[in-house]
N, C-alpha and C. Protein backbone atom coordinates (compact mmCIF):
# COMPACT_ATOMS: atom_id res chain seq x y z
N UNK A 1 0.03 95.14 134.98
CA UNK A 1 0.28 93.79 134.56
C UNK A 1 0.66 93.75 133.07
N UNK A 2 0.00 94.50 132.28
CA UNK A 2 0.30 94.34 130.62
C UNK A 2 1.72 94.87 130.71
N UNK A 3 1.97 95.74 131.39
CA UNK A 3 3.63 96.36 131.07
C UNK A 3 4.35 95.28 131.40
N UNK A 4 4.29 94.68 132.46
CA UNK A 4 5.03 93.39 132.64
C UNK A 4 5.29 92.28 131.23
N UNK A 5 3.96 92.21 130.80
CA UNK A 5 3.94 91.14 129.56
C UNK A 5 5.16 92.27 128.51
N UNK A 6 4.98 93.09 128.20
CA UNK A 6 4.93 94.12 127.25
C UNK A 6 6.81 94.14 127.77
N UNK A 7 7.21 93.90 129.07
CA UNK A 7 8.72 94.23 129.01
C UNK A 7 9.14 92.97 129.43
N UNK A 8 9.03 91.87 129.32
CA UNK A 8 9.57 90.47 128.88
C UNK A 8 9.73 90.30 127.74
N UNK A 9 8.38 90.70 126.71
CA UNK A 9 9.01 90.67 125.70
C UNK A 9 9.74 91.12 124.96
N UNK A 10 10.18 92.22 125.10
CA UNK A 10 11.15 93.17 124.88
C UNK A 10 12.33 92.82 125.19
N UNK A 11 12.28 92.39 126.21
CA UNK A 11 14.17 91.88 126.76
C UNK A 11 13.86 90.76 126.48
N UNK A 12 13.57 89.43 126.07
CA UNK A 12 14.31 88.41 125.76
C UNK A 12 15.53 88.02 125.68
N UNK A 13 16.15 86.79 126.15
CA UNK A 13 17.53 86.87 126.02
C UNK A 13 18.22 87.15 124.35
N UNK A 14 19.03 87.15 123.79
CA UNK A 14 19.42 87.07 122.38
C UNK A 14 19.67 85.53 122.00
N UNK A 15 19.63 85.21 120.68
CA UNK A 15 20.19 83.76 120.45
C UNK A 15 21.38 83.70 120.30
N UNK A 16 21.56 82.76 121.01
CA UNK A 16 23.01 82.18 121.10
C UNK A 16 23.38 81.65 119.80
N UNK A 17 24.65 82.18 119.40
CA UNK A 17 25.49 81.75 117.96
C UNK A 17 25.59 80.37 117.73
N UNK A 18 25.22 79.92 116.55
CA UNK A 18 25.42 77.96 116.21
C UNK A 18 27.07 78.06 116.70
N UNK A 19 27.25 77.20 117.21
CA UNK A 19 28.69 76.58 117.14
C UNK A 19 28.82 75.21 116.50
N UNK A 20 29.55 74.97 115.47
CA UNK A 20 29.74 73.73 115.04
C UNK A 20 31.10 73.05 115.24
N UNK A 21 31.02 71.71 115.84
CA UNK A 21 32.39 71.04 116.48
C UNK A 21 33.07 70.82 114.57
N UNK A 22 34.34 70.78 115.12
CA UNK A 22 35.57 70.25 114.07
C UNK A 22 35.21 68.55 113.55
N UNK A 23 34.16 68.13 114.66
CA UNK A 23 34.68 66.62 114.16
C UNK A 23 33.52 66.35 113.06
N UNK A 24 31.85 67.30 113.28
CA UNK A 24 30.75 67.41 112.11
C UNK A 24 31.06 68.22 111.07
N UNK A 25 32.23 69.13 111.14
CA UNK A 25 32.17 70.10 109.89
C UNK A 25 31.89 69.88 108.85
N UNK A 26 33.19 69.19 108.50
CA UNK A 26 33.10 68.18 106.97
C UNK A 26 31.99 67.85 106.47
N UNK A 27 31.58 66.80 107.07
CA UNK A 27 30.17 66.32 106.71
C UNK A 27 28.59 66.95 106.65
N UNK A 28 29.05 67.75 107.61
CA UNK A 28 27.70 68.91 106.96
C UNK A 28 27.83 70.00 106.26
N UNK A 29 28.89 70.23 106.14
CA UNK A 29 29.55 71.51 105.01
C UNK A 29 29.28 70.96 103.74
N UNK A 30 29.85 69.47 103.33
CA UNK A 30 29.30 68.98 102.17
C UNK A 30 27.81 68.73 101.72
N UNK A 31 27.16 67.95 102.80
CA UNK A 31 25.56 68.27 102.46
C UNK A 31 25.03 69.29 101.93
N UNK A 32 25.65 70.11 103.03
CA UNK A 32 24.69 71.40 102.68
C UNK A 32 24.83 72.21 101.34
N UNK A 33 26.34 72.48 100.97
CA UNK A 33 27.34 72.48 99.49
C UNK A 33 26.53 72.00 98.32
N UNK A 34 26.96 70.31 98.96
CA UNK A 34 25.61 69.63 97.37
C UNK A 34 24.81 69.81 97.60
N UNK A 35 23.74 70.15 98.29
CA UNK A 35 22.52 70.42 98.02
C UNK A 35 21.93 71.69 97.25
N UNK A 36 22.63 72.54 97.80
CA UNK A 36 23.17 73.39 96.90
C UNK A 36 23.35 73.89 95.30
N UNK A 37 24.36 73.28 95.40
CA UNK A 37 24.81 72.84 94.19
C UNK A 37 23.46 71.89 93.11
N UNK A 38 22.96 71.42 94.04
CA UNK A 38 21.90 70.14 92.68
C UNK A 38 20.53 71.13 92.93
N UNK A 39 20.39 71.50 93.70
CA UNK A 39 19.56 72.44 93.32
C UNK A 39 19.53 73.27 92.55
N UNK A 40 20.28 74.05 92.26
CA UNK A 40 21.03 75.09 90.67
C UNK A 40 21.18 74.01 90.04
N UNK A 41 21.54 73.14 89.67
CA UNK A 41 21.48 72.25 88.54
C UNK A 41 23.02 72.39 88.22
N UNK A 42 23.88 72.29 89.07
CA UNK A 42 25.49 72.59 89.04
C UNK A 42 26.50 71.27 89.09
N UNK A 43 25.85 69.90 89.76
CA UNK A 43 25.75 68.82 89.41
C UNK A 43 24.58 67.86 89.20
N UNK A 44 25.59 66.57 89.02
CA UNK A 44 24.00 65.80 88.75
C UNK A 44 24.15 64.38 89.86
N UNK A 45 24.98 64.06 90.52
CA UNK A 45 25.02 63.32 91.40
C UNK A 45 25.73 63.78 92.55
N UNK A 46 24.39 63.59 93.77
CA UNK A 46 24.74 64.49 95.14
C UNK A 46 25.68 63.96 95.81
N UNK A 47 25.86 61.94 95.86
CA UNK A 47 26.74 61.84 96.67
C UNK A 47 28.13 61.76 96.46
N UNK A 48 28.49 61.61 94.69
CA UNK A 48 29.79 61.98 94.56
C UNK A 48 30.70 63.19 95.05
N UNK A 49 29.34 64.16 95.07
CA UNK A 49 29.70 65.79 95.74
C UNK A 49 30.08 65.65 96.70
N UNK A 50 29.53 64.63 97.79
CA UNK A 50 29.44 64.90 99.54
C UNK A 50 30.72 64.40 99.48
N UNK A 51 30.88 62.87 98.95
CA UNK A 51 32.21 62.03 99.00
C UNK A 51 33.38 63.49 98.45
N UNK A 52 33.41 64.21 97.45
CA UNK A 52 34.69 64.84 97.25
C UNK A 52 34.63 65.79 98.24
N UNK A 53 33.74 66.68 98.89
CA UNK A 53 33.79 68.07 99.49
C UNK A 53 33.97 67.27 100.90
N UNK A 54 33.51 66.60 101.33
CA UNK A 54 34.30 66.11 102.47
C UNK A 54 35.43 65.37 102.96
N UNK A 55 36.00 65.08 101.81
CA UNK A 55 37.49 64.85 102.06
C UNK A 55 38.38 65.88 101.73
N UNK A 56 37.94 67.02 100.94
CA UNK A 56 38.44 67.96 100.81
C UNK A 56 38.65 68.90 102.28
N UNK A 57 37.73 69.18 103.28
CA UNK A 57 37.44 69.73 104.24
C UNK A 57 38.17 68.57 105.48
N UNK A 58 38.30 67.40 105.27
CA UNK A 58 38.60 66.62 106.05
C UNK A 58 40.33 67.19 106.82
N UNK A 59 40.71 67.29 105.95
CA UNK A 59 42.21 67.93 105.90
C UNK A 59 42.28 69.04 106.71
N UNK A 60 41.65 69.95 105.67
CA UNK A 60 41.56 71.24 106.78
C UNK A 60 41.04 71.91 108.41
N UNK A 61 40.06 71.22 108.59
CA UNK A 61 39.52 71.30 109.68
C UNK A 61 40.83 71.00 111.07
N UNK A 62 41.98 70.42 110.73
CA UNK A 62 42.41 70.04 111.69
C UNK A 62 43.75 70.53 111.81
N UNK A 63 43.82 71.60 110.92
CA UNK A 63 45.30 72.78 110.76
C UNK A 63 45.45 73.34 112.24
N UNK A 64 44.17 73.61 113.28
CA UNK A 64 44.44 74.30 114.29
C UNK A 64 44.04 75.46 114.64
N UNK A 65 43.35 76.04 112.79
CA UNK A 65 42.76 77.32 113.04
C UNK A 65 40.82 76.86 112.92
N UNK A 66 40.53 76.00 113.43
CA UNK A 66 39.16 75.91 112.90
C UNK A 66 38.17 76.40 114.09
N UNK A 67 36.99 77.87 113.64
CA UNK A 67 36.53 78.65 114.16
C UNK A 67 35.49 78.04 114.45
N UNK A 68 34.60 77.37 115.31
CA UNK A 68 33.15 76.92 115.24
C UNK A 68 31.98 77.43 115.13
N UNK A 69 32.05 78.61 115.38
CA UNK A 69 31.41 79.86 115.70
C UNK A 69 31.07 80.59 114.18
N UNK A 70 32.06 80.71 113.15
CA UNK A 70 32.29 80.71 112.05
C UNK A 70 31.93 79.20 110.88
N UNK A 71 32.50 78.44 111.67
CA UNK A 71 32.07 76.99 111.19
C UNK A 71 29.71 77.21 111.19
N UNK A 72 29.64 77.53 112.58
CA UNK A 72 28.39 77.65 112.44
C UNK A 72 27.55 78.90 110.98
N UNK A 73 27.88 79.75 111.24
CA UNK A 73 27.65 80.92 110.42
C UNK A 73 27.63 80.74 108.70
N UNK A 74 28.89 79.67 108.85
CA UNK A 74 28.98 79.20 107.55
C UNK A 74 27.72 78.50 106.95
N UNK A 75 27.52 77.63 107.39
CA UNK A 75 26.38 76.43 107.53
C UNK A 75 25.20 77.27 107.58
N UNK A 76 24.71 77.88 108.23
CA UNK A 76 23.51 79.09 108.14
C UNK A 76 23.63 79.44 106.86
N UNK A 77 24.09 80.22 106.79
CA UNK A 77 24.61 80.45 105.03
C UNK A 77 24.15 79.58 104.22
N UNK A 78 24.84 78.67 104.11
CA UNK A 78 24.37 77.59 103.28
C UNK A 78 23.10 76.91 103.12
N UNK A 79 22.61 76.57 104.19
CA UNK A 79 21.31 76.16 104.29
C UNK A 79 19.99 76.81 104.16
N UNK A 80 20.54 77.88 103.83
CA UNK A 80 19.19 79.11 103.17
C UNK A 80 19.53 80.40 101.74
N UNK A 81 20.56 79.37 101.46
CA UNK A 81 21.24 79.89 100.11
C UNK A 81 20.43 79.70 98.64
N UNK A 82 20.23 81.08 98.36
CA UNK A 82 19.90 80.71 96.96
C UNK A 82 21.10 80.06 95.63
N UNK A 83 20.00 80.38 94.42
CA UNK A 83 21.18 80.09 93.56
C UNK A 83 21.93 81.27 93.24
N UNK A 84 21.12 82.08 93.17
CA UNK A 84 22.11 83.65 92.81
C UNK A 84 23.33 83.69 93.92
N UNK A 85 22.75 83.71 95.16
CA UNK A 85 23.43 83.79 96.05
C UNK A 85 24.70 83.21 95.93
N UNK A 86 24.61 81.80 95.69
CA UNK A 86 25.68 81.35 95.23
C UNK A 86 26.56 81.36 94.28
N UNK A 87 26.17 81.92 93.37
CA UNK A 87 26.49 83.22 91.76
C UNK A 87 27.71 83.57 92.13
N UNK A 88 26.87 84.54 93.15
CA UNK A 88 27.51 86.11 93.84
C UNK A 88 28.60 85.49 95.16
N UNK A 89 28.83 84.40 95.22
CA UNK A 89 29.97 83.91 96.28
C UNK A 89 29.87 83.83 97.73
N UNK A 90 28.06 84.18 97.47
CA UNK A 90 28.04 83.87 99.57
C UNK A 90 28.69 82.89 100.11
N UNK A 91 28.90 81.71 99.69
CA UNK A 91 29.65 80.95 100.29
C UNK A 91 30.84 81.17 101.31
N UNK A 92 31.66 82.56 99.99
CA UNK A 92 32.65 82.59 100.74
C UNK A 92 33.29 82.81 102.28
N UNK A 93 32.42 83.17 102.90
CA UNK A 93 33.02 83.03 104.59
C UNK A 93 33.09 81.68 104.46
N UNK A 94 32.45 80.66 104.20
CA UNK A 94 33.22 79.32 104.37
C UNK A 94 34.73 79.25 104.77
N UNK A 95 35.75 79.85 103.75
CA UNK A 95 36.84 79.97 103.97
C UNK A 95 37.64 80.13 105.16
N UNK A 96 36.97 81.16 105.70
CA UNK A 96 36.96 81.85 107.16
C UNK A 96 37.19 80.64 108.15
N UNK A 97 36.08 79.67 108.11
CA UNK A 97 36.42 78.91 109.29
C UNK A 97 37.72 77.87 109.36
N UNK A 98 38.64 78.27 108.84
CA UNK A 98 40.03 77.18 108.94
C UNK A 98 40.91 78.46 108.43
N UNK A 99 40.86 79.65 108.57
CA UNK A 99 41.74 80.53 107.95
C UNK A 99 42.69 80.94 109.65
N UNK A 100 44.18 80.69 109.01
CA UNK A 100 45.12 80.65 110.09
C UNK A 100 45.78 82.22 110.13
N UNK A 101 45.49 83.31 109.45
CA UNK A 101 46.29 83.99 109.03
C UNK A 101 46.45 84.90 110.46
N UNK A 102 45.04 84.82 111.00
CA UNK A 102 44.87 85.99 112.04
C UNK A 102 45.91 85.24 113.45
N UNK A 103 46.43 84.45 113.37
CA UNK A 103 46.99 83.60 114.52
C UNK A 103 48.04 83.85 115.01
């Protein structure tokens, strides 16, 4: 019986990858961005941030190359980002999710 317990838990399924739709990107890419950001002390008002980074992203998201899967990954990223981290350019896969080149 314990081997039983002992090999369920072992195989568990894996987690399934965030996918994030095209139509939330924007708006949680910026949250998560300024929050970010005002946490390092990089601005000083969060919602002017959200208002520019999501119209900035508004555009892009809808070129044709937008990855959700990547869109998700991004957002992970972000939401457990330090400030160094952000120093050092983790951000950058952001880019990734609207990048057309591979197409």
């Amino acid at each position: 019986m314990r081997w039983l317990l002992l090999l369920a838990m072992g195989c568990g399924s894996k987690e399934e990858p965030r996918v994030v739709s095209k139509d939330v990107f924007a708006e949680d890419y910026a949250n998560a961005m300024c929050s970010v950001q005002l946490g390092c002390d990089l601005i000083d008002d969060r919602e002017d941030c959200i208002e520019t980074v999501e119209r900035q992203w508004d555009g892009k998201v809808d070129t044709g190359c937008f990855d959700g899967t990547l869109a998700g990954e991004c957002l992970d990223i972000l939401e457990t980002m330090t400030c160094a981290q952000y120093e050092d350019g983790a951000y950058a896969i952001c880019a990734d999710v609207v990048d057309c080149s591979e197409v």
